[in-house]
N, C-alpha and C. Protein backbone atom coordinates (compact mmCIF):
# COMPACT_ATOMS: atom_id res chain seq x y z
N UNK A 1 -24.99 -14.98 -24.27
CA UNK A 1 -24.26 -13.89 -23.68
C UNK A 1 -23.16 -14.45 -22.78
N UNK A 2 -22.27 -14.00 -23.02
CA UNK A 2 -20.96 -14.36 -21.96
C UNK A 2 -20.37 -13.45 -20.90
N UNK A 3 -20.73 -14.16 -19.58
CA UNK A 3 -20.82 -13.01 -18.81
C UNK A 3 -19.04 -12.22 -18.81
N UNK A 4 -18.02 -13.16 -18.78
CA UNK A 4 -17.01 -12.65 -18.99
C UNK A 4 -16.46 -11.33 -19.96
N UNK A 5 -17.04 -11.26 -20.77
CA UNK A 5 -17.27 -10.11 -21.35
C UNK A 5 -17.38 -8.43 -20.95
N UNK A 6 -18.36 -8.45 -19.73
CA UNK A 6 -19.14 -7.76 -19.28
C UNK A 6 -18.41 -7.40 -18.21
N UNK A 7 -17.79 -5.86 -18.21
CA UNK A 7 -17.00 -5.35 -17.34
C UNK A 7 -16.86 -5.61 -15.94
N UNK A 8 -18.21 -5.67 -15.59
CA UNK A 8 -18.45 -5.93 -14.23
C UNK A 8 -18.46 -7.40 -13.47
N UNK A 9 -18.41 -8.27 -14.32
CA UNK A 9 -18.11 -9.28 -13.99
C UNK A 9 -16.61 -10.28 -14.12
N UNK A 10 -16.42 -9.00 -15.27
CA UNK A 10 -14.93 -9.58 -15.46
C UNK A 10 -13.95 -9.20 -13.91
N UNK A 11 -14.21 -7.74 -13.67
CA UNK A 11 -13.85 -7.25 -12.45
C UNK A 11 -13.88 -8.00 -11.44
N UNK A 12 -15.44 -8.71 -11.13
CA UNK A 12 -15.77 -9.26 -9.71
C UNK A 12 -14.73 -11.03 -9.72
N UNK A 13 -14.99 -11.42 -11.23
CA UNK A 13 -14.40 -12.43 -11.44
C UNK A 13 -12.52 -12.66 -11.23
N UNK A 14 -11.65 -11.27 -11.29
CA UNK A 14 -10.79 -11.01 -10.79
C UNK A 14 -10.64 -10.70 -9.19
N UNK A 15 -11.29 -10.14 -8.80
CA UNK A 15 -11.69 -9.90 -7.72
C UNK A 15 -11.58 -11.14 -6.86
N UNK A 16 -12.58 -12.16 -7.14
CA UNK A 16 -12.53 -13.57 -6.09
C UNK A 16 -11.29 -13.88 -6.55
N UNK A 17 -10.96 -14.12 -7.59
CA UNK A 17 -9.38 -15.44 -7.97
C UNK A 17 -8.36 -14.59 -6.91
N UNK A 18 -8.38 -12.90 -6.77
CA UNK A 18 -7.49 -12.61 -6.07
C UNK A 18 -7.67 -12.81 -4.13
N UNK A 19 -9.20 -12.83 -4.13
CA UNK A 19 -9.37 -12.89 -2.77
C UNK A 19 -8.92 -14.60 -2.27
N UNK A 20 -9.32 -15.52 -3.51
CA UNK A 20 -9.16 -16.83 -2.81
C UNK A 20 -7.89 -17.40 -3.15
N UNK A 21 -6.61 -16.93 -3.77
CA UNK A 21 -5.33 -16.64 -3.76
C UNK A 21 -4.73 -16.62 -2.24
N UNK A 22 -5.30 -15.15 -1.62
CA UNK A 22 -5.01 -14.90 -0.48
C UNK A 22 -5.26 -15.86 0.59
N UNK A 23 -6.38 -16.23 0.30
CA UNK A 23 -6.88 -17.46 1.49
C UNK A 23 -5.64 -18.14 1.16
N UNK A 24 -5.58 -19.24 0.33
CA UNK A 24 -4.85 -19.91 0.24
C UNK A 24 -3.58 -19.67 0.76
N UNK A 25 -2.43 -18.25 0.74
CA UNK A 25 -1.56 -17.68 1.34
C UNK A 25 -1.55 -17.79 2.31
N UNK A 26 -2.56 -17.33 3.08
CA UNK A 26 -2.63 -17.71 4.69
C UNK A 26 -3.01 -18.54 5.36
N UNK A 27 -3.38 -19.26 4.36
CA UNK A 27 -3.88 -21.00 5.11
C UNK A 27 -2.09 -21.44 5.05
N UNK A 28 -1.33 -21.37 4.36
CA UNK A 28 0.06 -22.04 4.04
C UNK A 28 1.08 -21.68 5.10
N UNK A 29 0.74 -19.92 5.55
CA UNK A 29 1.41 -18.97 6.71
C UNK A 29 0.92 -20.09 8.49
N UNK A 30 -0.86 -20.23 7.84
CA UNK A 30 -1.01 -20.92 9.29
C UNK A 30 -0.42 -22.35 9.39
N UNK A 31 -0.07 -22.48 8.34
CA UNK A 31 0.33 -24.19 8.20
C UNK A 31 1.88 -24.57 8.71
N UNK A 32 2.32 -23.49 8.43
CA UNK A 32 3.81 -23.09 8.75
C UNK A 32 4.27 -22.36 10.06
N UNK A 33 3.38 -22.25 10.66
CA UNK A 33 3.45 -21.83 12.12
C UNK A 33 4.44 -22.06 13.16
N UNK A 34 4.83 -23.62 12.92
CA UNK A 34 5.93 -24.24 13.71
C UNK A 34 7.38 -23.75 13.08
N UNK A 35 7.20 -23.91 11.58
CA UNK A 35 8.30 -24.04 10.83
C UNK A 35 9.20 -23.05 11.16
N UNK A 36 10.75 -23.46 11.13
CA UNK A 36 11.51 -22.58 11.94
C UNK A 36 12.31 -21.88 10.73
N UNK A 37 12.60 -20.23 11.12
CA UNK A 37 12.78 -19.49 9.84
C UNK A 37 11.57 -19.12 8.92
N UNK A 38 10.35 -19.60 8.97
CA UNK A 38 9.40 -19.23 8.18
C UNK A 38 8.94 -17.59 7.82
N UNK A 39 9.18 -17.08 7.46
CA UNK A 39 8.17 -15.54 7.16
C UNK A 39 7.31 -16.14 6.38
N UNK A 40 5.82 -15.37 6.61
CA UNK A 40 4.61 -15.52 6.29
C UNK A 40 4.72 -14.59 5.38
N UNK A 41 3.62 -14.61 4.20
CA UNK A 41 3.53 -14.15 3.12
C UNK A 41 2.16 -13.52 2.99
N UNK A 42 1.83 -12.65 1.88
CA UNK A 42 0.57 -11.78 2.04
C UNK A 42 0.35 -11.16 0.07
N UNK A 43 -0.47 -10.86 -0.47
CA UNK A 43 -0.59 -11.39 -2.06
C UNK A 43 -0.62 -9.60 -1.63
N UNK A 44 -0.03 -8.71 -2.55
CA UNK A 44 0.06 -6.93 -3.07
C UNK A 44 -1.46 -6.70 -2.93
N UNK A 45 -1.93 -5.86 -2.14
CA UNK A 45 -3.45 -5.16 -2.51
C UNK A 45 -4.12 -5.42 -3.94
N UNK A 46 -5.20 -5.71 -3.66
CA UNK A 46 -5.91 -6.14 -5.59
C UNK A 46 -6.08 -4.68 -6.09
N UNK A 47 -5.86 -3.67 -6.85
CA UNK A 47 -5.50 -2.52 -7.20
C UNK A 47 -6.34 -2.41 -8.76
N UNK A 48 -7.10 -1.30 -8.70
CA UNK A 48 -6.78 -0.78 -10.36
C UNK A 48 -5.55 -0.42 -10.96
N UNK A 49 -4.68 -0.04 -10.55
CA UNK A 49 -3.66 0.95 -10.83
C UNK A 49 -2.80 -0.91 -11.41
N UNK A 50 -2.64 -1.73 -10.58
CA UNK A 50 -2.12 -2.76 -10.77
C UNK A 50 -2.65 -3.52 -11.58
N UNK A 51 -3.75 -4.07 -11.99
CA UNK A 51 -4.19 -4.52 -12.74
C UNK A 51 -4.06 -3.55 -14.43
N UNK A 52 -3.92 -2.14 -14.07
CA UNK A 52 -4.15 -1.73 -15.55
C UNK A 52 -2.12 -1.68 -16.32
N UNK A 53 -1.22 -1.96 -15.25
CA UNK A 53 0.08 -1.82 -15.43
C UNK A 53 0.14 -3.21 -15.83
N UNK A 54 -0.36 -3.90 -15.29
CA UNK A 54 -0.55 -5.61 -15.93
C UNK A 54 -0.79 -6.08 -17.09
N UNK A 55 -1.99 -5.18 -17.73
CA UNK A 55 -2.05 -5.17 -18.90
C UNK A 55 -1.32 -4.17 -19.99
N UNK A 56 -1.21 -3.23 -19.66
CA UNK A 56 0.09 -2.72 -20.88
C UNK A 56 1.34 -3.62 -20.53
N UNK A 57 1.57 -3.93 -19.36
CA UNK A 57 3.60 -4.80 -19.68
C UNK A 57 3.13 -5.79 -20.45
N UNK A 58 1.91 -6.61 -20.68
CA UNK A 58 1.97 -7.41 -21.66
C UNK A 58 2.12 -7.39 -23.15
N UNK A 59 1.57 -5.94 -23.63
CA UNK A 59 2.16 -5.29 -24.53
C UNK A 59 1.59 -6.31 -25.77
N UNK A 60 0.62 -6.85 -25.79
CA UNK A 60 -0.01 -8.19 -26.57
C UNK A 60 -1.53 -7.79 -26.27
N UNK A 61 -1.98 -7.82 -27.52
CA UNK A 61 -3.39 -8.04 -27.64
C UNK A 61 -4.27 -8.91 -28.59
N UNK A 62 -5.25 -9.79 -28.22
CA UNK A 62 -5.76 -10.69 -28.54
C UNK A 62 -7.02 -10.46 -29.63
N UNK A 63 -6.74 -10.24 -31.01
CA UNK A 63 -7.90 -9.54 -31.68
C UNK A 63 -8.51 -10.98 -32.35
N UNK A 64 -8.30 -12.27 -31.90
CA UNK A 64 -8.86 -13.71 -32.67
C UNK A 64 -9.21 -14.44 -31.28
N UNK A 65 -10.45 -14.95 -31.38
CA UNK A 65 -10.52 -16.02 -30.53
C UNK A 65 -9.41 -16.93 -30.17
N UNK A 66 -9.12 -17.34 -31.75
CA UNK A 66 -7.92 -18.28 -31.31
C UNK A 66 -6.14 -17.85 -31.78
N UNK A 67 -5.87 -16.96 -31.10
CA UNK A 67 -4.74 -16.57 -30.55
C UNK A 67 -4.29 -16.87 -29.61
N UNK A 68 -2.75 -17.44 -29.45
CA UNK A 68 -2.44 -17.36 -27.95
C UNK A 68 -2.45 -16.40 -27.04
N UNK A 69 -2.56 -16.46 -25.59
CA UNK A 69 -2.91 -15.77 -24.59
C UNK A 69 -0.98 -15.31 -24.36
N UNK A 70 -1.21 -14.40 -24.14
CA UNK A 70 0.18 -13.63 -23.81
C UNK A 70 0.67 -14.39 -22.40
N UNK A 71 2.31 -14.78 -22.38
CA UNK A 71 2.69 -15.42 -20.81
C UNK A 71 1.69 -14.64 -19.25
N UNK A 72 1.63 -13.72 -19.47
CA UNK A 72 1.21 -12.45 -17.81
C UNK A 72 -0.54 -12.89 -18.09
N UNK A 73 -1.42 -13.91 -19.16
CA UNK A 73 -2.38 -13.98 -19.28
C UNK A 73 -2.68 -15.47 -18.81
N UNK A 74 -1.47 -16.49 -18.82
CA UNK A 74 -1.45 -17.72 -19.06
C UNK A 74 -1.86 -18.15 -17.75
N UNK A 75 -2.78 -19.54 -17.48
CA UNK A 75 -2.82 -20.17 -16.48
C UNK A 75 -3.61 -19.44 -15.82
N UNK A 76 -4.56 -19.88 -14.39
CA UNK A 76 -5.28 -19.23 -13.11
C UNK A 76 -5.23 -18.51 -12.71
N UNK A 77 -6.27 -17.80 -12.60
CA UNK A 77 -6.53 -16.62 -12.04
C UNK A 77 -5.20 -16.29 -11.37
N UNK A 78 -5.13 -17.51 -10.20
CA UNK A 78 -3.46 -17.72 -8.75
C UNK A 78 -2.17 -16.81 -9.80
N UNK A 79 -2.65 -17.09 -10.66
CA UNK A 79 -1.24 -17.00 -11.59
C UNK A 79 -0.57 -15.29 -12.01
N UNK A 80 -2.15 -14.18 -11.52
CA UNK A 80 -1.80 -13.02 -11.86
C UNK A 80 -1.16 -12.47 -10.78
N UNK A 81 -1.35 -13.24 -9.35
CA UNK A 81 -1.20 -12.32 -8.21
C UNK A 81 0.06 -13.06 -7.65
N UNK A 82 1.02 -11.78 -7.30
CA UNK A 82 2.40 -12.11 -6.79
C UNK A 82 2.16 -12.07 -5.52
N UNK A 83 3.04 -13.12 -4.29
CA UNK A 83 3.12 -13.38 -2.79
C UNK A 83 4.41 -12.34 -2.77
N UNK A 84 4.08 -11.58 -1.46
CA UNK A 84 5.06 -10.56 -0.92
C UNK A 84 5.48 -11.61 0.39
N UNK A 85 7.00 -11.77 0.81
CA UNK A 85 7.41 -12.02 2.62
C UNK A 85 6.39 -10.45 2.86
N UNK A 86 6.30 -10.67 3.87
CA UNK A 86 5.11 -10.00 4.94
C UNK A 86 5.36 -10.35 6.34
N UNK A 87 6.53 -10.36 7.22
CA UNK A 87 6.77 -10.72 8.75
C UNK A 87 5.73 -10.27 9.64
N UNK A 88 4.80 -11.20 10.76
CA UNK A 88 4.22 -10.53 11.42
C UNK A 88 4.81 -9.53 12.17
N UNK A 89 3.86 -9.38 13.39
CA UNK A 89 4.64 -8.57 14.60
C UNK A 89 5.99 -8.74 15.61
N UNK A 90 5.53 -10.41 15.18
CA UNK A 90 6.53 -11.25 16.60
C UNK A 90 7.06 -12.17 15.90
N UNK A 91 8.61 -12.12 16.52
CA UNK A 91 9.72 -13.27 15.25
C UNK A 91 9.74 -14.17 17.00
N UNK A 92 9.85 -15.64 16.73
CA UNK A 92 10.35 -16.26 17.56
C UNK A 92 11.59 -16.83 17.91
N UNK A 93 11.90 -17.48 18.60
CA UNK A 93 13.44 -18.02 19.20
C UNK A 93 14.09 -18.36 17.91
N UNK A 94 12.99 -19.46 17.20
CA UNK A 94 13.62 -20.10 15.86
C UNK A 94 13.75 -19.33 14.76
N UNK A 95 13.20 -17.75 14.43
CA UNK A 95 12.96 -17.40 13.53
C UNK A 95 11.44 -17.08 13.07
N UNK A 96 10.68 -17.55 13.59
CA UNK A 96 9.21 -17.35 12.72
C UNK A 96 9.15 -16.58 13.17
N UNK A 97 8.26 -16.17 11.86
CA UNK A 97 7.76 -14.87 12.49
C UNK A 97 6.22 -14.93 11.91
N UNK A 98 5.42 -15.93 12.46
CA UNK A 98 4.14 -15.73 11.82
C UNK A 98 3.31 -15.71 13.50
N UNK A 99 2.39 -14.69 13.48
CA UNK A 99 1.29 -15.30 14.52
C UNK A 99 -0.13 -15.38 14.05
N UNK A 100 -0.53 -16.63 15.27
CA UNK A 100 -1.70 -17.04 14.56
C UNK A 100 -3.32 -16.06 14.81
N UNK A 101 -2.81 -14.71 15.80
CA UNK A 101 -3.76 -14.46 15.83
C UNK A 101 -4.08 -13.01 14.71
N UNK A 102 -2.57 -12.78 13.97
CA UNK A 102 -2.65 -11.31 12.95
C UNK A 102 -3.35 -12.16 11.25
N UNK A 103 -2.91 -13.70 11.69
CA UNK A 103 -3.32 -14.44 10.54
C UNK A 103 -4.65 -14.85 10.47
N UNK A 104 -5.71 -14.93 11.31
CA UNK A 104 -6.77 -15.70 11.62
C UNK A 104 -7.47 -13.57 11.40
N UNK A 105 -7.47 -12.77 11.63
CA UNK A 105 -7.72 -11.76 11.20
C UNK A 105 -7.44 -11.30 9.91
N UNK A 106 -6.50 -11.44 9.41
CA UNK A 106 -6.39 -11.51 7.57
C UNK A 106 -7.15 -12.93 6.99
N UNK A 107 -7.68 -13.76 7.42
CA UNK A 107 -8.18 -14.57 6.94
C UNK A 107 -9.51 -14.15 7.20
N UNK A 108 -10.28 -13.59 8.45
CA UNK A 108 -11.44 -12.91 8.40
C UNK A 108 -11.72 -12.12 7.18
N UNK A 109 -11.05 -11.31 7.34
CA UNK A 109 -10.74 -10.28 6.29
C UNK A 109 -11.37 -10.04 5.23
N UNK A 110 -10.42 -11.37 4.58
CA UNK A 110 -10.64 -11.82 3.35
C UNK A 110 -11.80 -12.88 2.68
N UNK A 111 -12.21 -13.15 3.98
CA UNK A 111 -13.95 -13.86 3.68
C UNK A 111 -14.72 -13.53 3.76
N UNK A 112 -14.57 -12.09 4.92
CA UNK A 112 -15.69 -11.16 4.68
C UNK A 112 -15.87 -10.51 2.99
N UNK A 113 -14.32 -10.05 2.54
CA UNK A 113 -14.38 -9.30 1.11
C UNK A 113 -14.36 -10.40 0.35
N UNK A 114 -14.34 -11.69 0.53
CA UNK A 114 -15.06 -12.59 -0.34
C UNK A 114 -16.83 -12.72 -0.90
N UNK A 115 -16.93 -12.97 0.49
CA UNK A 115 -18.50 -13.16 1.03
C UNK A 115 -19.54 -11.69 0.49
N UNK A 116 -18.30 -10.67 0.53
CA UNK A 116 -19.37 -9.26 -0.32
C UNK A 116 -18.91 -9.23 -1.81
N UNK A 117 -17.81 -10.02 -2.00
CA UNK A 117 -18.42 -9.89 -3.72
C UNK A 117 -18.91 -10.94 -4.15
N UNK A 118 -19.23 -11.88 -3.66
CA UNK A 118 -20.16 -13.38 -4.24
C UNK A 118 -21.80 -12.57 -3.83
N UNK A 119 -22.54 -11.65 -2.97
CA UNK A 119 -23.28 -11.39 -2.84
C UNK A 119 -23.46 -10.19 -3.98
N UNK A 120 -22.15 -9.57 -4.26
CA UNK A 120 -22.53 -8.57 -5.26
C UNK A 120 -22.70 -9.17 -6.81
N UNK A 121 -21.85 -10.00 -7.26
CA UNK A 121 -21.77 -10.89 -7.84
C UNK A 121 -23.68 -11.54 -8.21
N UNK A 122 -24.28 -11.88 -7.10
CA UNK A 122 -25.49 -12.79 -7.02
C UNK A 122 -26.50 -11.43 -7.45
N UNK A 123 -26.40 -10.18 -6.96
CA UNK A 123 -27.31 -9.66 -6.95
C UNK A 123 -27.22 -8.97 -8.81
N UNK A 124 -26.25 -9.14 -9.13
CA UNK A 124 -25.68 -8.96 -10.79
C UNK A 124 -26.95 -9.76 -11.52
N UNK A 125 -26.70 -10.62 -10.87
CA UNK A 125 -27.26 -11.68 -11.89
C UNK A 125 -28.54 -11.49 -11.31
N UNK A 126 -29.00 -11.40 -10.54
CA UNK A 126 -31.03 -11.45 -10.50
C UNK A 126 -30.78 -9.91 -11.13
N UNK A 127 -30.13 -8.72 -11.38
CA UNK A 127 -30.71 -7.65 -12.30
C UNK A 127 -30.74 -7.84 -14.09
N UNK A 128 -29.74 -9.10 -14.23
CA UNK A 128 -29.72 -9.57 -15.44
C UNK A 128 -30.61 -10.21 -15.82
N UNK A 129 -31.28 -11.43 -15.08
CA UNK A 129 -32.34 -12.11 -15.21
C UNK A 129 -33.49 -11.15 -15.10
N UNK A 130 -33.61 -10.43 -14.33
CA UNK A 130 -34.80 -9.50 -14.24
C UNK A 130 -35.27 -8.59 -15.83
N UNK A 131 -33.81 -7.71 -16.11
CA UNK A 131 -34.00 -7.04 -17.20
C UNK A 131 -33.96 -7.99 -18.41
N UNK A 132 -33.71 -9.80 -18.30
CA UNK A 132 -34.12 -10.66 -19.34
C UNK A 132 -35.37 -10.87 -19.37
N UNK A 133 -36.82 -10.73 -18.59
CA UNK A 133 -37.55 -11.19 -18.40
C UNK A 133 -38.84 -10.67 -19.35
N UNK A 134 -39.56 -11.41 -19.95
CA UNK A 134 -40.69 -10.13 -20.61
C UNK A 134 -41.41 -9.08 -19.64
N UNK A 135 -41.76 -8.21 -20.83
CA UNK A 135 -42.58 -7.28 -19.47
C UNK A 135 -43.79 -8.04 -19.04
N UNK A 136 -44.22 -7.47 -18.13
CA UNK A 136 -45.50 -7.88 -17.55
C UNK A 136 -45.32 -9.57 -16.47
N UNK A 137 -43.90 -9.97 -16.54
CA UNK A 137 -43.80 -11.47 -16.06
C UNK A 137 -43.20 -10.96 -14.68
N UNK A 138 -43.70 -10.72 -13.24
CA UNK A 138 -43.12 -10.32 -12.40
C UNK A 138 -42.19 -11.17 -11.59
């Protein structure tokens, strides 16, 4: 069985590539802190509505294993989700405009809504293993 397949995991499996995208975004915003002129950046809300416009502009569908993957399919997960400029609250003397404390809160954020779909994710799988199990094997 391939869990990719299976709606709900395909979902959750989109789900992290987009949450740990974001990390990565704001680890780069905190990295750039000094940098003068910098605007900080922030990845579009992870969306149904976006994800299902994603797949019709590709306008390509894959009815062979071995078919190529349409360009909007190609490469990492990183690869579906576009970086927006996103200016914090406060621009400084030089131009930045990132602070570290609206960033260290979007980075919460996003490990908390990490941290609940790796648990939703985990609990997937002990109902899979469970309903694999013979009867009577508790």
């Amino acid at each position: 069985m391939n869990l990719a397949e299976i709606p709900l995991f395909a979902m959750l499996r989109n789900r992290l590539g987009y949450l740990g995208e974001r990390q990565k975004v704001i680890a780069e915003n905190v990295a750039n802190t000094d940098t003068a002129q910098y605007t900080p950046g922030d990845l579009k809300p992870f969306s149904f509505d976006a994800r299902l416009e994603m797949a019709k502009s590709s306008g390509v569908s894959i009815t062979q294993p071995g078919h190529l993957k349409p360009p909007s399919q190609r490469g990492g997960l990183g690869a579906q989700f576009k970086t927006v400029k996103t200016p914090d609250s406060e621009t400084t003397l030089n131009g930045n405009s990132v602070v570290l404390e609206e960033e260290m809160i979007k980075m919460s954020e996003a490990r908390m809504n990490y941290d609940a779909a790796i648990s939703f994710y985990q609990k997937s799988m002990n109902l899979l293993r469970m309903a694999a199990r013979p009867p009577g094997r508790g």
